[in-house]
Each structure stands twice: as C-alpha cells, then as structure tokens.
Protein backbone atom coordinates (compact mmCIF):
# COMPACT_ATOMS: atom_id res chain seq x y z
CA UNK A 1 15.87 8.28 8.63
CA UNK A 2 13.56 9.91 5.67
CA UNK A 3 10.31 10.54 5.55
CA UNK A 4 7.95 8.51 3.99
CA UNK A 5 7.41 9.75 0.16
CA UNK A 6 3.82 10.63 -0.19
CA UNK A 7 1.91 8.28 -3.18
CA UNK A 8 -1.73 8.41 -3.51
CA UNK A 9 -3.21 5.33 -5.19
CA UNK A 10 -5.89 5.45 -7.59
CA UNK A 11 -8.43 2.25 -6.92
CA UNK A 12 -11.79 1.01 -8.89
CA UNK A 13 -13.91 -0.89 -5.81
CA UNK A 14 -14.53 -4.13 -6.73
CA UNK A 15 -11.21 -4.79 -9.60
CA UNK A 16 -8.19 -6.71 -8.91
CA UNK A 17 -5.11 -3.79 -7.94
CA UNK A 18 -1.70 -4.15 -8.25
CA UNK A 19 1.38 -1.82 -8.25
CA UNK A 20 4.88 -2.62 -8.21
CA UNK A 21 7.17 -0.10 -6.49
CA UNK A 22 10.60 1.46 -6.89
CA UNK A 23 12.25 1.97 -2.99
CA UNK A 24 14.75 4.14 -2.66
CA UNK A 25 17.74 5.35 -0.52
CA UNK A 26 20.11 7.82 -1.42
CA UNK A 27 18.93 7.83 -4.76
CA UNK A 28 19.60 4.38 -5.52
CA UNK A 29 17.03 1.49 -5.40
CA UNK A 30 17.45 -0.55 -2.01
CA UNK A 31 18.32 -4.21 -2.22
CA UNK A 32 15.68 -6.13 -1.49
CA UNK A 33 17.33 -9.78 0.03
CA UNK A 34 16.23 -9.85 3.42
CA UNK A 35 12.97 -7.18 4.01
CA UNK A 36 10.04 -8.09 4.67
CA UNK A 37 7.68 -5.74 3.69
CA UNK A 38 3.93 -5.10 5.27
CA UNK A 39 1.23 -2.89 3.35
CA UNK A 40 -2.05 -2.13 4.78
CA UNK A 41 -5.00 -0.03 3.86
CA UNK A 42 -7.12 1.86 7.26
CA UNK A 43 -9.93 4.23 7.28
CA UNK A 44 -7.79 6.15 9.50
CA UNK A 45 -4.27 6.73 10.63
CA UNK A 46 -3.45 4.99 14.10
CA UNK A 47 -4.44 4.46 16.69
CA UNK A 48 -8.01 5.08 15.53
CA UNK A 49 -7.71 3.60 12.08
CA UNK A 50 -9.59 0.34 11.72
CA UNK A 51 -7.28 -1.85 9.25
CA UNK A 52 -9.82 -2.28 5.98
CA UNK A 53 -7.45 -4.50 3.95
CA UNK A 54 -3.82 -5.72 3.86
CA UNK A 55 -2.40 -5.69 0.84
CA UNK A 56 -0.49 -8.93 -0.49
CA UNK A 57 3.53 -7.98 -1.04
CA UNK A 58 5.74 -9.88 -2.62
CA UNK A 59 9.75 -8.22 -2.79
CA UNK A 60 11.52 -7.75 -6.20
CA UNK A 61 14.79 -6.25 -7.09
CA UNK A 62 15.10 -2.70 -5.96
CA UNK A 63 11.20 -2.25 -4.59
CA UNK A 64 7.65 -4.64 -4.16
CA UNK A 65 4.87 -5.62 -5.31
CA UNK A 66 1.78 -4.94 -3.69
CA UNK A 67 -1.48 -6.46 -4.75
CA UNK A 68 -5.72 -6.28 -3.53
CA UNK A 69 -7.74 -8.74 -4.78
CA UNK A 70 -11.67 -7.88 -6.10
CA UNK A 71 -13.23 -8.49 -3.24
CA UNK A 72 -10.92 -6.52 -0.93
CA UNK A 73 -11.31 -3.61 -3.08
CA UNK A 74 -15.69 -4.13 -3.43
CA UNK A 75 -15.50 -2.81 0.26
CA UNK A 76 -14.02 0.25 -0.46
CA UNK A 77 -16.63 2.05 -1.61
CA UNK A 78 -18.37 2.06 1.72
CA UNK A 79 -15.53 4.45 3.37
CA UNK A 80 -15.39 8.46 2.84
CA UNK A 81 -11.41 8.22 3.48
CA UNK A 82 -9.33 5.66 3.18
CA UNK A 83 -5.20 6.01 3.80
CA UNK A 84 -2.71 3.41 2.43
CA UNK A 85 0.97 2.78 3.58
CA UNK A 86 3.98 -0.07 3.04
CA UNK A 87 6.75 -0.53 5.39
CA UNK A 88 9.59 -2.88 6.08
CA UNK A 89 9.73 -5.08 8.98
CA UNK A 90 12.92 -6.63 8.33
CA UNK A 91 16.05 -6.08 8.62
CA UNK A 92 14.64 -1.88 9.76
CA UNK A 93 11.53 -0.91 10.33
CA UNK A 94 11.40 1.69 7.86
CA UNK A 95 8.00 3.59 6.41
CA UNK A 96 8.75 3.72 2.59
CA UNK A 97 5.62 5.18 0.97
CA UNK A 98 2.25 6.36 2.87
CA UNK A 99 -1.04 8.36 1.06
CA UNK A 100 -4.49 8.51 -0.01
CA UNK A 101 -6.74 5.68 -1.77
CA UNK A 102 -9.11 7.76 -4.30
CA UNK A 103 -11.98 4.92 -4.66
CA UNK A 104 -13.89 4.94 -7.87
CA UNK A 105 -17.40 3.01 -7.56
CA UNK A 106 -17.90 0.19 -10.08
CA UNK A 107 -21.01 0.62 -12.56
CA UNK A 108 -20.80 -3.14 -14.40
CA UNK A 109 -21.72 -6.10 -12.11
C-alpha cells in the first residue's frame, strides 16, 4: 500500500472551503462506486490530536469533494497547528492525502 501524498491546504478562518480531489492508484484515477470516504481536520496527529472539524465529503468520478463550512473554519484561527487528512473507509481503509492547514485570519466581519 502507498503512502499518503502530502497536500497542504491553504484556508481563510471564517470562509466557506471546498476542494475537490483527484485519487490515484497506479497512475490512474480510482473508481469511486463503493468508498466511503472520511476527512477530518486535528490540532494534532493521533492519539493526542483533538478532532477540530470534519470535513463534509461527497465522492465523484475518479476522487471527492471535501467541503468546511464558515463557521467551522472561524475556529481555526485559535490553533498554532492544525493537520488535515482524507481516507477511505470502504471497500479499504486506505490514507489518500494527509498535510498542513496554513490558516489566514479574516480582517472583514
């Protein structure tokens, strides 16, 4: 099994996020039908890390999209590290993509 590719995200606390993402194998985009897919966002990696938001994921051909709403996001500010991952459930439990989250403070309310 691979390692995880390494993907830092770039986040503004307190705006919507959203990302869709290519998975691969081999090369070749997976096929989605069937995974279940779980993305999270801690302040450290287990078994320390206390989860700080779960991303919503919804599968698409070949990868997923992963979402944060506003107020998930507002929170981030108050961390000095923050670590992201996404990995399948179903039918493997597979890590796909694991990194940073580089917060950028909001200045409009």
């Amino acid at each position: 099994m691979a390692e995880p590719a390494t993907y830092n995200i770039e986040v503004v606390a307190g705006d919507d996020y959203e990302i869709t993402i290519k998975l691969l194998e081999d090369g070749s985009a997976i096929d989605t039908s069937g995974y279940t897919f779980t993305a999270q966002v801690r302040d450290d990696y287990l078994p320390d890390g206390n989860l700080v938001a779960s991303f919503g994921v919804s599968a698409v051909t070949g990868g997923a999209t992963l979402s944060l709403t506003s107020a998930q996001t507002e929170a981030f500010v108050n961390y000095n590290k923050l670590y992201w991952d996404v990995q399948s459930a179903s039918p493997k439990i597979r890590t796909w993509l694991s990194g940073k989250v580089n917060v950028t403070a909001e200045v409009t309310e």
